[in-house]
PDB file of N, CA and C in Angstrom:
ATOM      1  N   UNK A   1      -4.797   5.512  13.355  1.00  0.00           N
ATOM      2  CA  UNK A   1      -3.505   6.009  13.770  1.00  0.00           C
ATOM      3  C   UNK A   1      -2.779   6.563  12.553  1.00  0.00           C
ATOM      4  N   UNK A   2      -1.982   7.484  12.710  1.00  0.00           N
ATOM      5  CA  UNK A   2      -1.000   7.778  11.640  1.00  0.00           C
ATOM      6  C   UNK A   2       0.122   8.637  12.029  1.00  0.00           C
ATOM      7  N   UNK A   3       0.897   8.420  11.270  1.00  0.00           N
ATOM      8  CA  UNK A   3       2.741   8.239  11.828  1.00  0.00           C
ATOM      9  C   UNK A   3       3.408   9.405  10.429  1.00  0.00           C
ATOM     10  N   UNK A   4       4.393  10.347  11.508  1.00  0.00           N
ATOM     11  CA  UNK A   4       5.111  10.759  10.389  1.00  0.00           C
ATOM     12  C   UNK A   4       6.164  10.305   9.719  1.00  0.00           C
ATOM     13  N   UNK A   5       6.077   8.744   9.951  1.00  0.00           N
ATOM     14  CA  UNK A   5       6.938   8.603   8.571  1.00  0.00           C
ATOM     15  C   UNK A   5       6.149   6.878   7.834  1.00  0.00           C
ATOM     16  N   UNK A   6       6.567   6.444   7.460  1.00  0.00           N
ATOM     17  CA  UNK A   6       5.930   5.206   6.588  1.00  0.00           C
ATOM     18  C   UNK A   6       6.528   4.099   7.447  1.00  0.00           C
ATOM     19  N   UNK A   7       7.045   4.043   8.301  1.00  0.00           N
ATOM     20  CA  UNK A   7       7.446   2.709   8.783  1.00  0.00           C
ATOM     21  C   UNK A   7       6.058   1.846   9.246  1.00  0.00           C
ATOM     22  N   UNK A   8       4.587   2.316   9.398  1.00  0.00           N
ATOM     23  CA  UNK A   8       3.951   1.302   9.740  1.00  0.00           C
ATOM     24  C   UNK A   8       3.043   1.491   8.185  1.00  0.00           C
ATOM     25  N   UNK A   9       3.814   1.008   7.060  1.00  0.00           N
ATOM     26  CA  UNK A   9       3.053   0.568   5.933  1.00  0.00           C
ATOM     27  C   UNK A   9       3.750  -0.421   5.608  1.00  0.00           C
ATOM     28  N   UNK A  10       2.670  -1.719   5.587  1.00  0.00           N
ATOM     29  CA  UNK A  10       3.531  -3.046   5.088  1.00  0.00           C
ATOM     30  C   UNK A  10       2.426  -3.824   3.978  1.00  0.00           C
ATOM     31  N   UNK A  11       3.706  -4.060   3.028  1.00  0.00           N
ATOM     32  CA  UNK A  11       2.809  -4.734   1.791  1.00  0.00           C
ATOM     33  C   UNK A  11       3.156  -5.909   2.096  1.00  0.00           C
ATOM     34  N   UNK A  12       1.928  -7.033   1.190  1.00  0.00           N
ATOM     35  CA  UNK A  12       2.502  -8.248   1.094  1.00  0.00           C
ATOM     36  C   UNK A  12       2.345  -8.687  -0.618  1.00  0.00           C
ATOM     37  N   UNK A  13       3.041  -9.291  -0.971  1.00  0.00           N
ATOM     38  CA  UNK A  13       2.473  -9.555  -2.489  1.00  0.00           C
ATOM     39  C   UNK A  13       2.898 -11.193  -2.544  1.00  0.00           C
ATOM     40  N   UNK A  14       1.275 -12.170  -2.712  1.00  0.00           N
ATOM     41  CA  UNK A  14       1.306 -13.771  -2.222  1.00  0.00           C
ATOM     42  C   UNK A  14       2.624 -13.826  -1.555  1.00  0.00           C
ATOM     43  N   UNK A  15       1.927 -13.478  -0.249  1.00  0.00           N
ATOM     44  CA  UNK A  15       2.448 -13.734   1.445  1.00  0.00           C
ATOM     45  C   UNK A  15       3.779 -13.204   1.403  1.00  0.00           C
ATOM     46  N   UNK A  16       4.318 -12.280   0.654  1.00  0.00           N
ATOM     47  CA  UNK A  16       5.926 -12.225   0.985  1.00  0.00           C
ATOM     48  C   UNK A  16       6.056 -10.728   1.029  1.00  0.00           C
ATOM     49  N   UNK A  17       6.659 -10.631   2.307  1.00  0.00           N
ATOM     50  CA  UNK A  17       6.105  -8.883   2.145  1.00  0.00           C
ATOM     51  C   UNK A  17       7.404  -8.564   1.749  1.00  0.00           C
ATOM     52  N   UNK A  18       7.152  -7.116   0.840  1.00  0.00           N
ATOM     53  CA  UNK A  18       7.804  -6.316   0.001  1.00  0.00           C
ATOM     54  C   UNK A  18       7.397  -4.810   0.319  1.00  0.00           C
ATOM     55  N   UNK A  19       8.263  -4.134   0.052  1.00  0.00           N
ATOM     56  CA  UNK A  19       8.532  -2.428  -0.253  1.00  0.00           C
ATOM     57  C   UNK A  19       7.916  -2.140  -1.978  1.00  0.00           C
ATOM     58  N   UNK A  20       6.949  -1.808  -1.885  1.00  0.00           N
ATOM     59  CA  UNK A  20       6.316  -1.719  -3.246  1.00  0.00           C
ATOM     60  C   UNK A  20       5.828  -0.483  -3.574  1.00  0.00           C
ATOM     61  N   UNK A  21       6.572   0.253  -4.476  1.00  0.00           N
ATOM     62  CA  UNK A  21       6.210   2.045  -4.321  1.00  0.00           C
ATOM     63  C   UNK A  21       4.953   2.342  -5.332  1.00  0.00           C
ATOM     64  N   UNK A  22       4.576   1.068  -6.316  1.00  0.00           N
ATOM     65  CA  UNK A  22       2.990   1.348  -6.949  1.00  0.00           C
ATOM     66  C   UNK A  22       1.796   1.230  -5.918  1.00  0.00           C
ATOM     67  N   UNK A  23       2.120  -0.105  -4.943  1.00  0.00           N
ATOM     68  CA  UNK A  23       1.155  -0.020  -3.361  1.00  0.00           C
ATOM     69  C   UNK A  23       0.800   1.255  -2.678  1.00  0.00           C
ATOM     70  N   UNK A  24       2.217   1.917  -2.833  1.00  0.00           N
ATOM     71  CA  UNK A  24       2.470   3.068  -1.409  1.00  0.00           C
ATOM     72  C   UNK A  24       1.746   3.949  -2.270  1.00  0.00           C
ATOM     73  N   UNK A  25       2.041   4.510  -3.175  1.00  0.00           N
ATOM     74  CA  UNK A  25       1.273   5.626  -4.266  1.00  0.00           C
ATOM     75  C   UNK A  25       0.117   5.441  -4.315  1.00  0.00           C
ATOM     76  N   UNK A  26      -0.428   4.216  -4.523  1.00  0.00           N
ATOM     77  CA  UNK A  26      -2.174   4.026  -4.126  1.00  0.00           C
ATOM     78  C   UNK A  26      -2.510   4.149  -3.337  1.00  0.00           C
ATOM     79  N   UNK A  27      -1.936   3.913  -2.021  1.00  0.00           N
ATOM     80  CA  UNK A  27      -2.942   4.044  -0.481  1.00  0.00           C
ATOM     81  C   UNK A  27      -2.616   5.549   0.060  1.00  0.00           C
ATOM     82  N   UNK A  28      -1.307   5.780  -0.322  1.00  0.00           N
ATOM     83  CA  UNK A  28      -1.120   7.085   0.378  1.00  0.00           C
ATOM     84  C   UNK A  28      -2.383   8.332  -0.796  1.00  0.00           C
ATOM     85  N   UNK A  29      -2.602   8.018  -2.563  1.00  0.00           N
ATOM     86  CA  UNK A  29      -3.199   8.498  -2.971  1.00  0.00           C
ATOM     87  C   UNK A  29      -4.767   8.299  -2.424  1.00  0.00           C
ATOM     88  N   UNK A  30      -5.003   7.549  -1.993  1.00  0.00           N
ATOM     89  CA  UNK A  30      -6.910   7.301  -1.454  1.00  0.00           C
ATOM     90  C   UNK A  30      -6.750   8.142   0.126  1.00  0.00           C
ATOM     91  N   UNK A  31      -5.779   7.764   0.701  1.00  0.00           N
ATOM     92  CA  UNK A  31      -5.824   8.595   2.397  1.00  0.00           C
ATOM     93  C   UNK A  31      -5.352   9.678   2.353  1.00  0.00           C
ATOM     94  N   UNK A  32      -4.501   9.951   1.316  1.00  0.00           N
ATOM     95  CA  UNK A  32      -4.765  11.757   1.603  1.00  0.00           C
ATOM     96  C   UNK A  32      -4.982  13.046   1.835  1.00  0.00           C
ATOM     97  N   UNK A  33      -6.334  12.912   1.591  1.00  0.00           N
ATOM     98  CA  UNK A  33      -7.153  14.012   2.073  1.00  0.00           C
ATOM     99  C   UNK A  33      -7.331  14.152   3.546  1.00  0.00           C
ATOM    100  N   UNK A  34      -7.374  12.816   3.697  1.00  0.00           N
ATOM    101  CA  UNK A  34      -8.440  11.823   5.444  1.00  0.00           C
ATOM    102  C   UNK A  34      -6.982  11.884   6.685  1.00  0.00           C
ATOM    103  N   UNK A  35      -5.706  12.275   6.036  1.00  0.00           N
ATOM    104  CA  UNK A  35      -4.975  12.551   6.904  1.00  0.00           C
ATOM    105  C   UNK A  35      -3.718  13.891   7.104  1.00  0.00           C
ATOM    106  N   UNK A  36      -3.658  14.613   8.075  1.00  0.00           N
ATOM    107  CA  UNK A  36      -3.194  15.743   8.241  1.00  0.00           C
ATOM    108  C   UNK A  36      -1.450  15.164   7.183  1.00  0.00           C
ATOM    109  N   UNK A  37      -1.619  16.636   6.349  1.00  0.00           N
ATOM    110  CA  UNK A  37      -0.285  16.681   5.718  1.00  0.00           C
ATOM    111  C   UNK A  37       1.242  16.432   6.392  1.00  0.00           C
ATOM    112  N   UNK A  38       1.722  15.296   5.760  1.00  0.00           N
ATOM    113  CA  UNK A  38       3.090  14.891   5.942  1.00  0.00           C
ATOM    114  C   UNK A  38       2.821  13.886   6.649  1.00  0.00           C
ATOM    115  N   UNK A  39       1.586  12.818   6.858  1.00  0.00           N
ATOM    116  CA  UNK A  39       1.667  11.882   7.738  1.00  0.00           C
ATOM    117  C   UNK A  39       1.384  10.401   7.390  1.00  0.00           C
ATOM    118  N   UNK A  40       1.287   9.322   7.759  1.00  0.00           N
ATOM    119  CA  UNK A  40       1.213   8.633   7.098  1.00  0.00           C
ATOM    120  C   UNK A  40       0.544   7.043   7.909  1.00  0.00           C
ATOM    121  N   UNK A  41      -0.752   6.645   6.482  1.00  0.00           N
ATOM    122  CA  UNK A  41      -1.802   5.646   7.857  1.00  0.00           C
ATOM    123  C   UNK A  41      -0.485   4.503   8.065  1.00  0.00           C
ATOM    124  N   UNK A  42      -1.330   3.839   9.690  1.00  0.00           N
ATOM    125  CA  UNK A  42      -0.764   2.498   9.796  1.00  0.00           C
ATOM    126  C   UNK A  42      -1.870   1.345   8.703  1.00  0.00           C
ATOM    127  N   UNK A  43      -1.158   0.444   8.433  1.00  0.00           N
ATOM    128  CA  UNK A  43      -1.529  -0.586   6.819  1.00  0.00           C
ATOM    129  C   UNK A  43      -1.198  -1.918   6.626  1.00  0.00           C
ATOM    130  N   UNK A  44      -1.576  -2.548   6.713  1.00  0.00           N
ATOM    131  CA  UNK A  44      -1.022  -3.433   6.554  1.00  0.00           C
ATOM    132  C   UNK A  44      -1.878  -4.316   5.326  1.00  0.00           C
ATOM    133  N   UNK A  45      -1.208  -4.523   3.676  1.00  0.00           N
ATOM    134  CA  UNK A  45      -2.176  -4.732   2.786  1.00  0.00           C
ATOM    135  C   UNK A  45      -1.460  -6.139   2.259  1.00  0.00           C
ATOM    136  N   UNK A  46      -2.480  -7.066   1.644  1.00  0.00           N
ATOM    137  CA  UNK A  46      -2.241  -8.158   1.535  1.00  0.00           C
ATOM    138  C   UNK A  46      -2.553  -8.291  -0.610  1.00  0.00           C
ATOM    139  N   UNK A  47      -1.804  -8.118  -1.526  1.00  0.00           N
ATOM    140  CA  UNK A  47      -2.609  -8.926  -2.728  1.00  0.00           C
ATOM    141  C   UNK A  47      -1.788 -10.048  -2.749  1.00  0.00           C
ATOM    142  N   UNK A  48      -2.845 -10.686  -3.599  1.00  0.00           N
ATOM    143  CA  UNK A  48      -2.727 -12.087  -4.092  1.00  0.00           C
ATOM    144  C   UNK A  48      -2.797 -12.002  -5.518  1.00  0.00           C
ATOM    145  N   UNK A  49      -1.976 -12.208  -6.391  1.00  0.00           N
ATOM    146  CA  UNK A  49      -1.593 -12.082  -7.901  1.00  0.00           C
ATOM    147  C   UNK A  49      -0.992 -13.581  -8.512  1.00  0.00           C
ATOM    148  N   UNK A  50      -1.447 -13.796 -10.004  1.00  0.00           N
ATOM    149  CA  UNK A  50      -0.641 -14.841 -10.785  1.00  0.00           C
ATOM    150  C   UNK A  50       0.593 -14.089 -10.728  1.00  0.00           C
ATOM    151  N   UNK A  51       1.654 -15.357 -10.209  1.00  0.00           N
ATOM    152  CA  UNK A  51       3.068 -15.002  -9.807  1.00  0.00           C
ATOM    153  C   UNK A  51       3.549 -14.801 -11.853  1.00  0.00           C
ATOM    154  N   UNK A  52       2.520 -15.082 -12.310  1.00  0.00           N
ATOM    155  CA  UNK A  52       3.310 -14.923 -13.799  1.00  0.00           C
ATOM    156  C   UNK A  52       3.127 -12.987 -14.109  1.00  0.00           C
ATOM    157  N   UNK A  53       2.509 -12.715 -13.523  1.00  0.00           N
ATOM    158  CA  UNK A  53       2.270 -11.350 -13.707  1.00  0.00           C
ATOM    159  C   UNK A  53       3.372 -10.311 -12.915  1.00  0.00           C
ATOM    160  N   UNK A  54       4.679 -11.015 -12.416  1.00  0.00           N
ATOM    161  CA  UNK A  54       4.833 -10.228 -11.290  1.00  0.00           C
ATOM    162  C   UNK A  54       6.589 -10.727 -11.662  1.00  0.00           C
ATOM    163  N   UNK A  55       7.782  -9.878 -11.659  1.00  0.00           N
ATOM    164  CA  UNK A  55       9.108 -10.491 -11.294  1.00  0.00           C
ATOM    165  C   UNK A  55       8.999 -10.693  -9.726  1.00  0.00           C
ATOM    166  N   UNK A  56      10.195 -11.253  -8.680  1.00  0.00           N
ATOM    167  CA  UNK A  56      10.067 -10.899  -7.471  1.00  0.00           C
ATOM    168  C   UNK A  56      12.229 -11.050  -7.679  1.00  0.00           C
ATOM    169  N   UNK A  57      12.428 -11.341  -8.645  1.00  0.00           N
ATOM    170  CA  UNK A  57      13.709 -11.139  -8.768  1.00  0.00           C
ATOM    171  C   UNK A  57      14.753  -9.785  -9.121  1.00  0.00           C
ATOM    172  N   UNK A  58      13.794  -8.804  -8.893  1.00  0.00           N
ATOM    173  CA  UNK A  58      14.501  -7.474  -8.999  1.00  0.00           C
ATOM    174  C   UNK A  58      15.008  -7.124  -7.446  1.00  0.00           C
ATOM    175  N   UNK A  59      15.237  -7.542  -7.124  1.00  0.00           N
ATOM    176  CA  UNK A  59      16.390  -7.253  -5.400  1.00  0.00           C
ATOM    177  C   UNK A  59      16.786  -8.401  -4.942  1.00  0.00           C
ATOM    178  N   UNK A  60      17.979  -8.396  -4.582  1.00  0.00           N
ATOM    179  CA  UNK A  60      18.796  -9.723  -3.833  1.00  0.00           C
ATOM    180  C   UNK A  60      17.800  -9.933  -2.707  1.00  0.00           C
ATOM    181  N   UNK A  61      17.692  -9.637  -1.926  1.00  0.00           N
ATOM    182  CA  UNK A  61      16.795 -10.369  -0.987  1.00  0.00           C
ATOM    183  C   UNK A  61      15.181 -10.272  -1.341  1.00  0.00           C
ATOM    184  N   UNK A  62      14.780 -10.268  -2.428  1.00  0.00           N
ATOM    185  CA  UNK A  62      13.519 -10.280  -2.707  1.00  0.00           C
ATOM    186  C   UNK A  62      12.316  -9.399  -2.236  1.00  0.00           C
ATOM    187  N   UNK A  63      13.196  -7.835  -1.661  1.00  0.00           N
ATOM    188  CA  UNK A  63      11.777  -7.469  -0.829  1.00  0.00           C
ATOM    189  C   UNK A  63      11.346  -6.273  -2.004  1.00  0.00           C
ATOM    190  N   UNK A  64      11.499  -6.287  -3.459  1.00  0.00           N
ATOM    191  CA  UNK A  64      10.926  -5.273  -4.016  1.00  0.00           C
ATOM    192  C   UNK A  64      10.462  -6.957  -5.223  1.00  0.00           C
ATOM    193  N   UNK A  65       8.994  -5.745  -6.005  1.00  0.00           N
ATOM    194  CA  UNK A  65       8.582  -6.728  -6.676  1.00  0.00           C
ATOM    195  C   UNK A  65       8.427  -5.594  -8.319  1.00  0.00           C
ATOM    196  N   UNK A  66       7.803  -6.472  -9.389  1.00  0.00           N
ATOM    197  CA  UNK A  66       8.037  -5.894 -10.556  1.00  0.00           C
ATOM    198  C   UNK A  66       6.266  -6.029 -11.315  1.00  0.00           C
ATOM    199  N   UNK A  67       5.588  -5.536 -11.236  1.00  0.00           N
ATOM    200  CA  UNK A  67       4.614  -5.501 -11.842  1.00  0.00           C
ATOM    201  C   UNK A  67       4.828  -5.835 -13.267  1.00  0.00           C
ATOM    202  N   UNK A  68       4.356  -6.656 -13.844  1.00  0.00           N
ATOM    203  CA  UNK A  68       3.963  -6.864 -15.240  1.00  0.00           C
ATOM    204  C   UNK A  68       2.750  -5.253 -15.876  1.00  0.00           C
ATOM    205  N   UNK A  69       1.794  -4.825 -15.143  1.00  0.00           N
ATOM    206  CA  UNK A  69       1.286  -3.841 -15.719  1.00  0.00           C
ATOM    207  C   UNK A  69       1.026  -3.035 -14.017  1.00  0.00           C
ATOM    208  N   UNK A  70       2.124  -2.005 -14.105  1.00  0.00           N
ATOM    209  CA  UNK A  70       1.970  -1.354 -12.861  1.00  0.00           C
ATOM    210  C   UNK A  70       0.702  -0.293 -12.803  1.00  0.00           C
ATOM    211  N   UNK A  71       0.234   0.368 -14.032  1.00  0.00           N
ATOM    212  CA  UNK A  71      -0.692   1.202 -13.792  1.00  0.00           C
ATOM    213  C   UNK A  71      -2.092   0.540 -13.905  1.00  0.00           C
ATOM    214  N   UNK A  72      -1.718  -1.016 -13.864  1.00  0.00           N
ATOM    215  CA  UNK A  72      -3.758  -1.553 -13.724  1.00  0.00           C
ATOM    216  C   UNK A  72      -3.141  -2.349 -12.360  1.00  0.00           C
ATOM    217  N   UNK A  73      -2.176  -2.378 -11.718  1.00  0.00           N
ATOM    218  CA  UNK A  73      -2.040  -3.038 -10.477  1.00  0.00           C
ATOM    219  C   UNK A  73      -2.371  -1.201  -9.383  1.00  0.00           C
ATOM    220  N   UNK A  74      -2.063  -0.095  -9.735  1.00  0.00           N
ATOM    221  CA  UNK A  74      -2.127   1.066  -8.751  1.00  0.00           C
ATOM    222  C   UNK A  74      -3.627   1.425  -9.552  1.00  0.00           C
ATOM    223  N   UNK A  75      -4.537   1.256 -10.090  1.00  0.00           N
ATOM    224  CA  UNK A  75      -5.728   1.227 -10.364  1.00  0.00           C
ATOM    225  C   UNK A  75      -6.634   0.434  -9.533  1.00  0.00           C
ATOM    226  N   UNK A  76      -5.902  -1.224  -9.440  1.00  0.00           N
ATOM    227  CA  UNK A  76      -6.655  -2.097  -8.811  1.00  0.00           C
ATOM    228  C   UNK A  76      -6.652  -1.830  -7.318  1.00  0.00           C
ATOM    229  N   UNK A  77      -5.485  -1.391  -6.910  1.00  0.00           N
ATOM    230  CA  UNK A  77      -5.638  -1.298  -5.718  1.00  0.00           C
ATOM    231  C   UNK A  77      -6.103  -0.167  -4.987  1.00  0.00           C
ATOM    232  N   UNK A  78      -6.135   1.265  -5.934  1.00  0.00           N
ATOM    233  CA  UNK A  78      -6.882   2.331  -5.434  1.00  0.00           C
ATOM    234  C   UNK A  78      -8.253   2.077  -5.796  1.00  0.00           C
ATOM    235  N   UNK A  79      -8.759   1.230  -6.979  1.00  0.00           N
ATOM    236  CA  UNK A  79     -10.347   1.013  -6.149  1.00  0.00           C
ATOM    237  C   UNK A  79     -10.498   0.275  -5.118  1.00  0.00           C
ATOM    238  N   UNK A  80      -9.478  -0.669  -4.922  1.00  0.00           N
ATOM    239  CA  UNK A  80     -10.081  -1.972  -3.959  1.00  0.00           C
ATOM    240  C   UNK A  80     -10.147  -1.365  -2.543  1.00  0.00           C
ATOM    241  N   UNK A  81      -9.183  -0.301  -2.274  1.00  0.00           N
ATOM    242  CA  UNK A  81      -9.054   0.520  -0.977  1.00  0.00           C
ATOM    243  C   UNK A  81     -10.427   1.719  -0.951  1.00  0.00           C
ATOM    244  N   UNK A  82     -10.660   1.943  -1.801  1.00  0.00           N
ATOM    245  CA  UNK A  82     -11.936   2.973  -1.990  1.00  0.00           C
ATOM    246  C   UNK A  82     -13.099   2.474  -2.180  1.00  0.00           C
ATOM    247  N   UNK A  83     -13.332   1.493  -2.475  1.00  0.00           N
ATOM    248  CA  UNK A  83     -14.297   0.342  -2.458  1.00  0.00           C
ATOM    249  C   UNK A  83     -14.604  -0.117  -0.829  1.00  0.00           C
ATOM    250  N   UNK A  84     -13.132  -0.924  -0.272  1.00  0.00           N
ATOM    251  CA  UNK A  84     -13.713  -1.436   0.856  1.00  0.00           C
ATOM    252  C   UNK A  84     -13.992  -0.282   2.357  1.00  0.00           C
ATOM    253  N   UNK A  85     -13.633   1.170   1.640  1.00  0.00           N
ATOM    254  CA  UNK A  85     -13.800   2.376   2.934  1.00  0.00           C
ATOM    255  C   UNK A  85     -15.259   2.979   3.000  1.00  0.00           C
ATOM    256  N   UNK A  86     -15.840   2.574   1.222  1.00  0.00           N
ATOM    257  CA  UNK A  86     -17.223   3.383   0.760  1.00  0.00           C
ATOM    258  C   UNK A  86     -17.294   4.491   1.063  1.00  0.00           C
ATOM    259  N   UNK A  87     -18.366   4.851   1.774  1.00  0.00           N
ATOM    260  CA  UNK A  87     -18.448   6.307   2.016  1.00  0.00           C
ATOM    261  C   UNK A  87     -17.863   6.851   3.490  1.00  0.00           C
ATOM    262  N   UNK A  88     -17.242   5.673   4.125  1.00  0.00           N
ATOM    263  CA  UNK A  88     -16.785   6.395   5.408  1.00  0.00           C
ATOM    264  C   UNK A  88     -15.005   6.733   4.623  1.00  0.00           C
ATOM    265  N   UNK A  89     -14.887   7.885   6.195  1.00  0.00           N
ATOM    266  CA  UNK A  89     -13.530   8.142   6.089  1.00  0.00           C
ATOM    267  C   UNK A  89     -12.672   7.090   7.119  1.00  0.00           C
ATOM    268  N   UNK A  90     -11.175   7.257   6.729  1.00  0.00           N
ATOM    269  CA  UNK A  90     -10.781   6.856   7.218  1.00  0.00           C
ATOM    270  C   UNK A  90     -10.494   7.462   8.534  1.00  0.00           C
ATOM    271  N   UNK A  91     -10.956   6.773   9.760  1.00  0.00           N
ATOM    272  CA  UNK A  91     -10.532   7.393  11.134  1.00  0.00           C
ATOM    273  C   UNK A  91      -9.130   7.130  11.707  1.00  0.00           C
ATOM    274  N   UNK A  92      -8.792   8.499  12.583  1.00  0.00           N
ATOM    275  CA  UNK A  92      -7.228   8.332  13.159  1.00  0.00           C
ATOM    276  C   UNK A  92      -7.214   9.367  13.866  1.00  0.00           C
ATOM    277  N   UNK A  93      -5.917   8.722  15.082  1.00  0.00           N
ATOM    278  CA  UNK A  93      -5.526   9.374  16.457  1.00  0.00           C
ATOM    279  C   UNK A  93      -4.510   9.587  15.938  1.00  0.00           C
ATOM    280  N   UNK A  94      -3.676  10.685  16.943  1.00  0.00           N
ATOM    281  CA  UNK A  94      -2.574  10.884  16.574  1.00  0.00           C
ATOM    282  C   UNK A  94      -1.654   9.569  17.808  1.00  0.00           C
ATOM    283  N   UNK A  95      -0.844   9.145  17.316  1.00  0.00           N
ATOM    284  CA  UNK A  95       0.194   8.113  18.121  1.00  0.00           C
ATOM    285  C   UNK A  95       1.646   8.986  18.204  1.00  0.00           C
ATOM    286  N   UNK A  96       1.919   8.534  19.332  1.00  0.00           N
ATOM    287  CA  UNK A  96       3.154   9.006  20.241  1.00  0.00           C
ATOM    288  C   UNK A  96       3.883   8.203  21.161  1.00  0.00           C
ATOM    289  N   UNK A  97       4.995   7.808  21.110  1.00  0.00           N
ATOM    290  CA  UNK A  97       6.106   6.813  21.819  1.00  0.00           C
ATOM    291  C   UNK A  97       5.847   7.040  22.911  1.00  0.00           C
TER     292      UNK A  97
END
């Protein structure tokens, strides 16, 4: 499925989901190609990180987080997404209310 706007992309970072724009830049960078321009997959991604590597105190209600090294966390996660797709693409319908 994929949606023109991002409301069905949800991160979690150890179980607490967050708005994380190094996440979104990685997945939207691996599905790119695999989806018609301006659209965006449904996601739902889970890491698990040493909480010492990570603030979660940069927003009053805790839903943004702070990478200790953001460009080996949007590394890790654009292989781990390109890794677990291999050589298939990602498949999708178009969805409509």
């Amino acid at each position: 499925m994929h949606f023109s706007a991002p409301e069905q992309l949800h991160f979690f970072v150890n179980r607490r989901p967050v708005d994380d724009k190094i996440i979104k830049k990685a997945l939207l960078q691996v599905t790119r190609r695999q989806l018609p321009a301006g659209m965006y997959p449904f996601a739902y991604l889970f890491v698990d990180i040493d909480p010492k590597l990570l603030d979660v105190n940069v927003h009053p209600r805790k839903s943004e987080v702070k990478f200790l090294d953001p460009g080996g966390m949007f590394t890790l996660v654009t292989k781990t997404i390109e890794a677990q797709l291999g050589d298939q693409k990602v498949s999708y319908a178009a969805f409509t209310k």
